[in-house]
Protein backbone atom coordinates (compact mmCIF):
# COMPACT_ATOMS: atom_id res chain seq x y z
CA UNK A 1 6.33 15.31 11.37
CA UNK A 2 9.93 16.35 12.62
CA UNK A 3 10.70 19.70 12.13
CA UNK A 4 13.53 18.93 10.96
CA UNK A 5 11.83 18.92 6.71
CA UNK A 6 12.26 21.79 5.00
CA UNK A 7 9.18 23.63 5.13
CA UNK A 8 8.33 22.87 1.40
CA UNK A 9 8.71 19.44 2.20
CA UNK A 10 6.10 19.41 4.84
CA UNK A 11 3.12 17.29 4.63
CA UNK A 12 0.87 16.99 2.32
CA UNK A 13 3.59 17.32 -0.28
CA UNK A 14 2.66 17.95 -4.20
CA UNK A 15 2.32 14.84 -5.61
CA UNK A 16 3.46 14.47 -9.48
CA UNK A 17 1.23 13.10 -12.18
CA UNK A 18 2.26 10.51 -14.33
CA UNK A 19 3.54 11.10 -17.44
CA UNK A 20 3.79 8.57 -20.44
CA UNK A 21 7.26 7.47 -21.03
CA UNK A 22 8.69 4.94 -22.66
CA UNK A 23 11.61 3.92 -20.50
CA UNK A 24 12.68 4.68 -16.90
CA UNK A 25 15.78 7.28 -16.39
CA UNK A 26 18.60 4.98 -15.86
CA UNK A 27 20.11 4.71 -12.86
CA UNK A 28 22.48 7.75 -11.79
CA UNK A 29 20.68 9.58 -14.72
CA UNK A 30 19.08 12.38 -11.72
CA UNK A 31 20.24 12.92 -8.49
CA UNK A 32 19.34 11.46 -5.40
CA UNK A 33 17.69 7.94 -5.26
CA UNK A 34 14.37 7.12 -7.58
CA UNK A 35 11.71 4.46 -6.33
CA UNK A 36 9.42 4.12 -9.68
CA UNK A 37 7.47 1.33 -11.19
CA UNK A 38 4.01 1.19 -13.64
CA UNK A 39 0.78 2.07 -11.69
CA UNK A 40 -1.05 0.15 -12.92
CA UNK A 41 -4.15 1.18 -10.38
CA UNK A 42 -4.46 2.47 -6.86
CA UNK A 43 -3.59 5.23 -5.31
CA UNK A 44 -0.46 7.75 -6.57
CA UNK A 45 1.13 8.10 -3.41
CA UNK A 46 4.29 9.64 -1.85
CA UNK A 47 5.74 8.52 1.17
CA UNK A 48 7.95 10.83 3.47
CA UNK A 49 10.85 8.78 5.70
CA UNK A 50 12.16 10.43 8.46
CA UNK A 51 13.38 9.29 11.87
CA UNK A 52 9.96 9.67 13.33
CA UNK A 53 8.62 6.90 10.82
CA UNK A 54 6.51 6.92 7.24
CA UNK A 55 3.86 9.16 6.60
CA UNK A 56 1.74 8.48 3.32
CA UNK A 57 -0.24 10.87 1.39
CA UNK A 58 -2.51 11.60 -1.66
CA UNK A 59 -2.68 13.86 -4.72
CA UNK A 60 -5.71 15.23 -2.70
CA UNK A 61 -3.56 15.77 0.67
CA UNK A 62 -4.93 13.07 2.72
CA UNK A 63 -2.55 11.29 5.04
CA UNK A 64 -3.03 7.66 3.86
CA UNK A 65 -0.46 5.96 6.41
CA UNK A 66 -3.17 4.17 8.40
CA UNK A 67 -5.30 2.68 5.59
CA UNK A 68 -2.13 1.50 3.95
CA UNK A 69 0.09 -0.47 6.61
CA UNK A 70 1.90 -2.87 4.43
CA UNK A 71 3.01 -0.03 2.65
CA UNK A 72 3.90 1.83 5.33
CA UNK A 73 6.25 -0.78 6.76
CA UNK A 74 7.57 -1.77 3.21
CA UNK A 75 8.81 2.19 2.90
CA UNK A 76 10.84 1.58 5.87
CA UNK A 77 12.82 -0.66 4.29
CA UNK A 78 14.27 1.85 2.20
CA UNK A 79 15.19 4.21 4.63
């Protein structure tokens, strides 16, 4: 990972836990850009987009970028 992240944004980063709400934050309600949907099931996951590529990891700290491809290349997208 480019050392260009801040260092508390370094991999594996803490990933949040859901929490029941029932509507999304509109958009412009928080700054910066939100990705969110219902899980539904699978993995919580949070992906990290620099100029070197997508890395993905778990709540547990486990780089998940080569187990999940699609999603790798799908996070790209929104770079």
């Amino acid at each position: 990972m480019s050392e260009s992240i801040p260092p508390a944004l370094q991999p594996p980063v803490a990933v949040a836990l859901a929490k029941l709400v029932k509507t999304f934050p509109p958009p412009g309600a928080l700054p910066g850009v939100i990705y969110a949907e219902p899980k539904w099931d699978g993995y919580r996951t949070i992906a990290l987009i620099n100029f070197d590529g997508v890395t993905l990891w778990s709540r547990q700290g486990k780089e998940l970028t080569r187990i999940s491809v699609g999603v790798s290349a799908s996070a790209l997208t929104l770079a």
